[in-house]
Protein backbone atom coordinates (compact mmCIF):
# COMPACT_ATOMS: atom_id res chain seq x y z
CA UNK A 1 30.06 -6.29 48.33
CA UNK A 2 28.65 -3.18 49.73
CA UNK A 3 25.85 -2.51 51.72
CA UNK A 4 23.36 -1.32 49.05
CA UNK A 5 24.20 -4.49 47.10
CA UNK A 6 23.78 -7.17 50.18
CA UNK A 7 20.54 -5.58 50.76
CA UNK A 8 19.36 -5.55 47.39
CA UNK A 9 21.03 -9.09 46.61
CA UNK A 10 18.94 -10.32 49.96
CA UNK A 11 15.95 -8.61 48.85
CA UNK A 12 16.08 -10.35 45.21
CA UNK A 13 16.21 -13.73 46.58
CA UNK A 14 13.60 -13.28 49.47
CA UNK A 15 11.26 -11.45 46.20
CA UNK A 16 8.08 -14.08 44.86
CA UNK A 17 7.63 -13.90 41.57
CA UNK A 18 3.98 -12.91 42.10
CA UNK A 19 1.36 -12.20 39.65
CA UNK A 20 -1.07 -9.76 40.42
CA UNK A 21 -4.79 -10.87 39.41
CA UNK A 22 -6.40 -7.52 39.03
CA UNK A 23 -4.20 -7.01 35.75
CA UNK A 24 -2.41 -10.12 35.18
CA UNK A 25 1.21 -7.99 35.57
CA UNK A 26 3.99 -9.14 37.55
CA UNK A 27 4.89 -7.84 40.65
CA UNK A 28 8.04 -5.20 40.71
CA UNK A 29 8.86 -5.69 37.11
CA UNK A 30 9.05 -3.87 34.07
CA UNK A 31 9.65 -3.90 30.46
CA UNK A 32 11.40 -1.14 28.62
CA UNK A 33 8.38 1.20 26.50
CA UNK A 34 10.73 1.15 23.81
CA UNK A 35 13.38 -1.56 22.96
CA UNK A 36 15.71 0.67 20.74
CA UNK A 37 15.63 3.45 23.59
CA UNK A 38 16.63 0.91 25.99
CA UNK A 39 19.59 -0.59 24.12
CA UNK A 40 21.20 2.90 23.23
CA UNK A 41 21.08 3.67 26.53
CA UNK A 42 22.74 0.31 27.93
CA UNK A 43 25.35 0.79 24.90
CA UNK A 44 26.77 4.04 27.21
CA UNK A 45 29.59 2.75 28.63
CA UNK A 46 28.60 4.69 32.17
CA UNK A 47 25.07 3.74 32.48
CA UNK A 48 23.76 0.29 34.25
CA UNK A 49 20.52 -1.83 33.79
CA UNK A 50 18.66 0.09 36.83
CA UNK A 51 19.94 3.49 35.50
CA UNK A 52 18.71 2.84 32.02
CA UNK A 53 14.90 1.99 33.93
CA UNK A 54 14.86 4.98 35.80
CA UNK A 55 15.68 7.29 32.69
CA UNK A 56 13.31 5.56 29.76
CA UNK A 57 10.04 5.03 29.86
CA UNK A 58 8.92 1.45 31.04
CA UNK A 59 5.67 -0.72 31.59
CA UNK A 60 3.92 -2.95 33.65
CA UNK A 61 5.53 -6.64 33.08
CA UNK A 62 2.56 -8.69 31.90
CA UNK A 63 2.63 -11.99 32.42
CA UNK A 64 2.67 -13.32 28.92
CA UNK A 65 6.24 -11.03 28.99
CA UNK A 66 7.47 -14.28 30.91
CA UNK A 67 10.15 -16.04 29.33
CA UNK A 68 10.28 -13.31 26.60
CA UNK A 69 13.75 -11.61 27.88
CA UNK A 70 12.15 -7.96 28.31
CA UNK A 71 11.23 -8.29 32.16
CA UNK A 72 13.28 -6.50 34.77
CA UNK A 73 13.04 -6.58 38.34
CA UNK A 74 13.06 -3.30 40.01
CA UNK A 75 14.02 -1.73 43.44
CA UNK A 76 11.65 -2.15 46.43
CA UNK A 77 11.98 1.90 46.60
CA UNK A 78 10.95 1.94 42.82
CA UNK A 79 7.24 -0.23 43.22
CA UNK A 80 4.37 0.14 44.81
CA UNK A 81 4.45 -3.20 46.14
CA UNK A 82 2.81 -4.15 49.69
CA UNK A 83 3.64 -6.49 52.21
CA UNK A 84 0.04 -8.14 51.65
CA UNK A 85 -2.07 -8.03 49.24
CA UNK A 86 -4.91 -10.64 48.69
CA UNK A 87 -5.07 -9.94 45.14
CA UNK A 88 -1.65 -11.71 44.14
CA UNK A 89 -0.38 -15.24 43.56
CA UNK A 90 3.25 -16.45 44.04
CA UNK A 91 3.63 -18.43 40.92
CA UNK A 92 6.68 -19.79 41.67
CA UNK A 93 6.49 -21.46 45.32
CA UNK A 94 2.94 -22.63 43.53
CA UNK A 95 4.07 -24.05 40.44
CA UNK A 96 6.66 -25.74 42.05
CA UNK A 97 4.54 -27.78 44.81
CA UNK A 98 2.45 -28.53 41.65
CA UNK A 99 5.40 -30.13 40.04
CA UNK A 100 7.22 -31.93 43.05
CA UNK A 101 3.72 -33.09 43.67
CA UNK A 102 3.34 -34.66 40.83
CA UNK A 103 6.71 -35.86 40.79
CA UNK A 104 5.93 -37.49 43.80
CA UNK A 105 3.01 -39.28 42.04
CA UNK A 106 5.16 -40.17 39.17
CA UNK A 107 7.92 -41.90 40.94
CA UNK A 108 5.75 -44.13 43.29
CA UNK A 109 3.41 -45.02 40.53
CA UNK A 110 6.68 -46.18 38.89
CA UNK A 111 8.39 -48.44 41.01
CA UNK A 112 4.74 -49.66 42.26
CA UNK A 113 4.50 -51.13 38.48
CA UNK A 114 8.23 -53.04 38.90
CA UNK A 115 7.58 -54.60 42.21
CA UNK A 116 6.45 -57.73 40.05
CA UNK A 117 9.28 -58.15 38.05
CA UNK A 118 11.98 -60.06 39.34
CA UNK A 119 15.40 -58.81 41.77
CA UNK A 120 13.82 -55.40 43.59
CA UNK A 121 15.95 -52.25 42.25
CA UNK A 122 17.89 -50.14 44.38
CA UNK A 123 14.92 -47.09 44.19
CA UNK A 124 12.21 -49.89 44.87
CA UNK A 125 14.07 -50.69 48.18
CA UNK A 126 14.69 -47.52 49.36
CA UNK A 127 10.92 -46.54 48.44
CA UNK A 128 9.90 -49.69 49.85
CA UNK A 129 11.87 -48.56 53.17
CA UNK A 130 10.03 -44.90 53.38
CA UNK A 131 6.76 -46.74 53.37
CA UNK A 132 7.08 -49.13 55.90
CA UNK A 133 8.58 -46.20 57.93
CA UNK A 134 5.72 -44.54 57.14
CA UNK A 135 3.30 -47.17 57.90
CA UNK A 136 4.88 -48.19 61.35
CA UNK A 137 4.74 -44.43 62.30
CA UNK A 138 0.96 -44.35 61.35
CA UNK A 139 0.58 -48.03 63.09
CA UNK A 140 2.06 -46.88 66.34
CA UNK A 141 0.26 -43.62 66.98
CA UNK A 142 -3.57 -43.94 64.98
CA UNK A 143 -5.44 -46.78 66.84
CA UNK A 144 -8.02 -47.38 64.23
CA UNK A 145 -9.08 -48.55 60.84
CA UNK A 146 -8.96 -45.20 57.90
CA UNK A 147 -7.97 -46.06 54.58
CA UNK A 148 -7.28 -42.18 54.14
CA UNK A 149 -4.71 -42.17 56.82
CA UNK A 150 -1.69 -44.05 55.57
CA UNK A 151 -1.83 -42.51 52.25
CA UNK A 152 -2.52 -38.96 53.49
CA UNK A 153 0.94 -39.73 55.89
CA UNK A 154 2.96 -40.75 53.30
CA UNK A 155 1.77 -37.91 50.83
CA UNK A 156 2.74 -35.29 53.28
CA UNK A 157 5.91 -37.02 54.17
CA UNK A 158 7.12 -36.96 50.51
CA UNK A 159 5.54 -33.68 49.33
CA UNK A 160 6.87 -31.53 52.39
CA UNK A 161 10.12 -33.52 51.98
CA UNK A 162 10.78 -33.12 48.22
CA UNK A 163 9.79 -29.11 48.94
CA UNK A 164 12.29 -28.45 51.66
CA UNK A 165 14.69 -30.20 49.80
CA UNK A 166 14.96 -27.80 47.22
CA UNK A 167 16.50 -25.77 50.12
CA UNK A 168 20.11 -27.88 48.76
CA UNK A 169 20.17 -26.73 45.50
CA UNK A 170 22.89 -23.98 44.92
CA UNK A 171 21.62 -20.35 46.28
CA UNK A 172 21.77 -18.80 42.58
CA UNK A 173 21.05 -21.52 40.51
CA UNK A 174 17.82 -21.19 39.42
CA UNK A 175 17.01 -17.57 40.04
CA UNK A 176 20.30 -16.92 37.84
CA UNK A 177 19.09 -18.90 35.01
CA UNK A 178 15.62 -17.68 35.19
CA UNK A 179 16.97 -13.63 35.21
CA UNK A 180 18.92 -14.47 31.82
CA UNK A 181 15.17 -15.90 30.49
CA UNK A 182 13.20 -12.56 31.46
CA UNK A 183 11.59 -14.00 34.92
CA UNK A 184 12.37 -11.19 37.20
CA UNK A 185 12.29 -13.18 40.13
CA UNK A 186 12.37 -16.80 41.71
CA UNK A 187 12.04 -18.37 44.73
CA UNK A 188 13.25 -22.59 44.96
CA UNK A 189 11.77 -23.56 48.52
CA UNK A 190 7.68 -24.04 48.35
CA UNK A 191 7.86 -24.27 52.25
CA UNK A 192 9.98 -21.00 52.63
CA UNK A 193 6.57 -19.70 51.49
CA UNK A 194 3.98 -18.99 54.05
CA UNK A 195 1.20 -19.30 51.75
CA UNK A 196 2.22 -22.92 51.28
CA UNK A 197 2.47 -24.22 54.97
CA UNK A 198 -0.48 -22.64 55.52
CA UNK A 199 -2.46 -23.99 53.08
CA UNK A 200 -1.40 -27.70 53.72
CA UNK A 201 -2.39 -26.95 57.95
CA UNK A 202 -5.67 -25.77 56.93
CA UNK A 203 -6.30 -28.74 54.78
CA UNK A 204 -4.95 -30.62 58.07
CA UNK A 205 -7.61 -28.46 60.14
CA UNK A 206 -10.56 -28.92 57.70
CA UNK A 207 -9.54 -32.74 58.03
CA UNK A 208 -9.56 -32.77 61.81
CA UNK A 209 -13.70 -31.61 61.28
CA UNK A 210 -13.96 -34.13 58.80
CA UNK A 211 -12.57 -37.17 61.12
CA UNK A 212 -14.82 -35.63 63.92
CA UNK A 213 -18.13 -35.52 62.47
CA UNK A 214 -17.45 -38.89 61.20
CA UNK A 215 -16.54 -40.53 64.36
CA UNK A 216 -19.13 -38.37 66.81
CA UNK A 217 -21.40 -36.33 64.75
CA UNK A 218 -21.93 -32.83 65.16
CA UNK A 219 -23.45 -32.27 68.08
CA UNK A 220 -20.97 -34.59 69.80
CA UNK A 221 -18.22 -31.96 67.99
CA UNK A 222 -19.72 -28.84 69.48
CA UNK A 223 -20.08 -30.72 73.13
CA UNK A 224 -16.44 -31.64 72.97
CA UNK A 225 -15.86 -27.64 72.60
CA UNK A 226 -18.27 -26.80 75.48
CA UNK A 227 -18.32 -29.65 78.09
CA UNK A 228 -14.14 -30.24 78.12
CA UNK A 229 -12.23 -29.77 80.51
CA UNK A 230 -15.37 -28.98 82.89
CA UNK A 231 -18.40 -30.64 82.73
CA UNK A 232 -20.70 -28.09 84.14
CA UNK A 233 -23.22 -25.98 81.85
CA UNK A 234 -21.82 -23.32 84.19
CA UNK A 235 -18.42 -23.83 82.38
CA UNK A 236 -19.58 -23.53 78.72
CA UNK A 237 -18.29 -19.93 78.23
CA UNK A 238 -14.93 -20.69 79.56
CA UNK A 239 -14.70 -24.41 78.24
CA UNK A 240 -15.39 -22.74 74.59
CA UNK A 241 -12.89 -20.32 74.92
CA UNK A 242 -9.82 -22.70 76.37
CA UNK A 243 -10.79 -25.54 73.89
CA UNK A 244 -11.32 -22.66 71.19
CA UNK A 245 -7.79 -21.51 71.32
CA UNK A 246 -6.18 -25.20 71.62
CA UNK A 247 -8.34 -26.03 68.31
CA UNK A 248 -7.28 -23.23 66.29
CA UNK A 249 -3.53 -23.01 67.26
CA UNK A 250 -3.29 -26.75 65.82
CA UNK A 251 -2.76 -25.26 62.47
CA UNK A 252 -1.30 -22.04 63.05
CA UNK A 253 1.44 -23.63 65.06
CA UNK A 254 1.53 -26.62 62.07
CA UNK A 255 2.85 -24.50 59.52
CA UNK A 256 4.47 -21.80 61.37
CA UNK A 257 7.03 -24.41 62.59
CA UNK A 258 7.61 -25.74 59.11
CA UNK A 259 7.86 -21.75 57.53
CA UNK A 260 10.15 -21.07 60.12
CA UNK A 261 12.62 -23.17 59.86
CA UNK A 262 12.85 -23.44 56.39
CA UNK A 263 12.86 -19.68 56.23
CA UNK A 264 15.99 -19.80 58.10
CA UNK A 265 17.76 -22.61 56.25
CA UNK A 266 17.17 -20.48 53.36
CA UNK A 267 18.27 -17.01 54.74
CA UNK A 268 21.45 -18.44 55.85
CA UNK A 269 22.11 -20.06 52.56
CA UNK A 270 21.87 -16.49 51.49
CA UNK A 271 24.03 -15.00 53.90
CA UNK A 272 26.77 -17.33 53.42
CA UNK A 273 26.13 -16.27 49.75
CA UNK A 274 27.44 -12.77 50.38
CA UNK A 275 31.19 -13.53 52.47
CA UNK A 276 33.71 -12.05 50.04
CA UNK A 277 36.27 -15.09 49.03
CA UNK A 278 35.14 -18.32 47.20
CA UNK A 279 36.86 -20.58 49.73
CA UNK A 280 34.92 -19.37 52.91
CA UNK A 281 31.48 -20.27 51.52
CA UNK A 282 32.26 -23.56 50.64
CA UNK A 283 33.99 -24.00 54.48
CA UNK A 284 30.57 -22.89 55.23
CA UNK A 285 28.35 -24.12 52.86
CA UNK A 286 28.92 -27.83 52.76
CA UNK A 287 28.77 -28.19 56.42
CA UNK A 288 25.49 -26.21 57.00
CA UNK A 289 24.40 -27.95 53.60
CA UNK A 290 24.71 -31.26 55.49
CA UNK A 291 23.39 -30.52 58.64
CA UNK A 292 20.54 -29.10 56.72
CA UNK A 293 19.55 -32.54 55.22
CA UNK A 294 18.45 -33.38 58.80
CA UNK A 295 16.36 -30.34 59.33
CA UNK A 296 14.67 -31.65 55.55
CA UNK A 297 13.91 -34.74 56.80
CA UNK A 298 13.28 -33.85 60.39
CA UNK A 299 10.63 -30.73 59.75
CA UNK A 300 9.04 -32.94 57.24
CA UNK A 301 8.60 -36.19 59.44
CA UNK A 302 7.45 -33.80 61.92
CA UNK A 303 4.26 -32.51 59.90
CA UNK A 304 3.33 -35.99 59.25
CA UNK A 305 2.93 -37.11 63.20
CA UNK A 306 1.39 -34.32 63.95
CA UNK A 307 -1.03 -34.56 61.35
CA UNK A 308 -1.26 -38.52 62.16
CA UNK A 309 -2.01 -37.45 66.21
CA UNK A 310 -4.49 -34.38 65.26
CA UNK A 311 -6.40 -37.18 63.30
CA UNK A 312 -6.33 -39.49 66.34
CA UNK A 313 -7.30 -37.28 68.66
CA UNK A 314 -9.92 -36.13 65.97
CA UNK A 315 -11.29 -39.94 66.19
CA UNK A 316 -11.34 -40.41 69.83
CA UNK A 317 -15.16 -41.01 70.57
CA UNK A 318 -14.71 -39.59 74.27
């Protein structure tokens, strides 16, 4: 594979299939202007898919267009696209925490209705085993009584978990099958998404207020900011600042980690992707694939106790 095509093959799979909300068009995509002028000029035996788009005349891909078979991606040197812009949505790393999120929902709700009938089944055990895990974990670190705790543990555990493992399904699965559809683009790993891990530390961060104010009001809040580590009015600009930066790094450092590593499960996924012969990327996938099922579990146990110690710390009344 040449250069051009590694970089272009990388850039595909590292592309969101975002949706821009100012026109409701899809991010670097287009549809052909005319359908007939696009098929005679794909009937040349000479001219490619991305030739054929550079010499008709195209449109924005809307997103009703999804699904239809007329969307196209296009080069990066071709859009207008920029590395941020507030006014898009990644539908796919969205949709699909929406999903695993309620598959999540679905499968616990399920084996909680057979735990009264009869022999256990093999799912109910192994479920059964996560919780308890989850509830020792939660036991051992959060001293007091929150009936949002345990739940909120074991959601994150799952959800994160059932994200990152998307990371194991085969590199070109889905984004082949959703090309041959008309979705331009596709992206399998919610947690490979920034926006994602983000999101979920903020909603960690908005919870760490939540658990203070509960526990020792306000004011009690704001003197934890000021009067800690020195207790000396003298110390309040300086207090503020150190205690400041410890608070907001909490979530900034919470889903960085989990980005991060995911990122790079999923970059060298792609990278073993693009080695010439058949043979080497399976000598390289399946080993990498396996040690990757640690990293899964690991980054995803990881959220939850720090979540579980933020909280605690959150509910010290000190």
């Amino acid at each position: 594979m040449s250069e051009s095509n590694s970089q272009e093959y990388i850039s595909h799979h590292l592309h969101f299939l975002q949706l821009d909300l100012r026109d409701f068009s899809i991010v670097d995509s287009v549809k052909p202007a005319y359908k007939t002028e696009f098929a005679q000029c794909l009937s040349e035996e000479v001219a490619t898919q991305e030739q054929c788009l550079k010499t008709v005349a195209v449109q924005k891909c809307k997103l009703s267009d999804l699904g239809s078979g007329s969307c196209y991606a296009v080069l990066p040197e071709q859009s207008e696209s920029k590395i941020v812009n507030p006014y898009t949505v990644n539908l796919d790393s969205l949709g699909l925490t929406v999903i695993l999120g309620f598959l999540f929902l679905i499968l616990f709700k399920y084996a909680s209705k057979k735990t009264t009938s009869g022999v256990p089944s093999k799912l109910q055990c192994f479920l059964e085993m996560i919780f308890e895990f989850v509830q020792n974990t939660v036991v051992s670190i959060f001293k007091r009584k929150s009936k949002l705790i345990a739940p909120l543990s074991l959601t994150v555990f799952m959800w994160i978990f059932f994200m990152n493992l998307m990371d194991l399904l085969p590199i070109d699965l889905i984004p082949e099958f959703a090309k041959r559809i008309g979705v331009p683009y596709f992206r399998v790993v919610p947690s490979a998404d920034v926006n994602i891990t983000l999101s979920m530390a903020v909603c960690v961060f908005l919870l760490i207020f939540a658990f203070s104010f509960k526990n020792i009001g306000v004011l009690g809040f704001f003197k934890s900011l000021t009067l800690h580590p020195f207790n000396h009015w003298a110390f309040i600009p300086v207090n503020f600042l150190l205690e400041g930066v410890s608070l907001l790094s909490k979530p900034i450092s919470l889903g960085l980690r989990l980005f991060g590593n995911m990122y790079a499960g999923e970059m060298i996924f792609i990278l073993i992707a693009l080695l010439p012969l058949w043979w080497i990327q399976w000598v390289l996938n399946v080993p990498w694939a396996l040690f990757h099922i640690l990293i899964v579990t690991l980054q995803a146990f990881i959220f939850m106790v720090l979540t579980i110690v933020y909280l605690s710390m959150a509910s010290e009344e000190d």
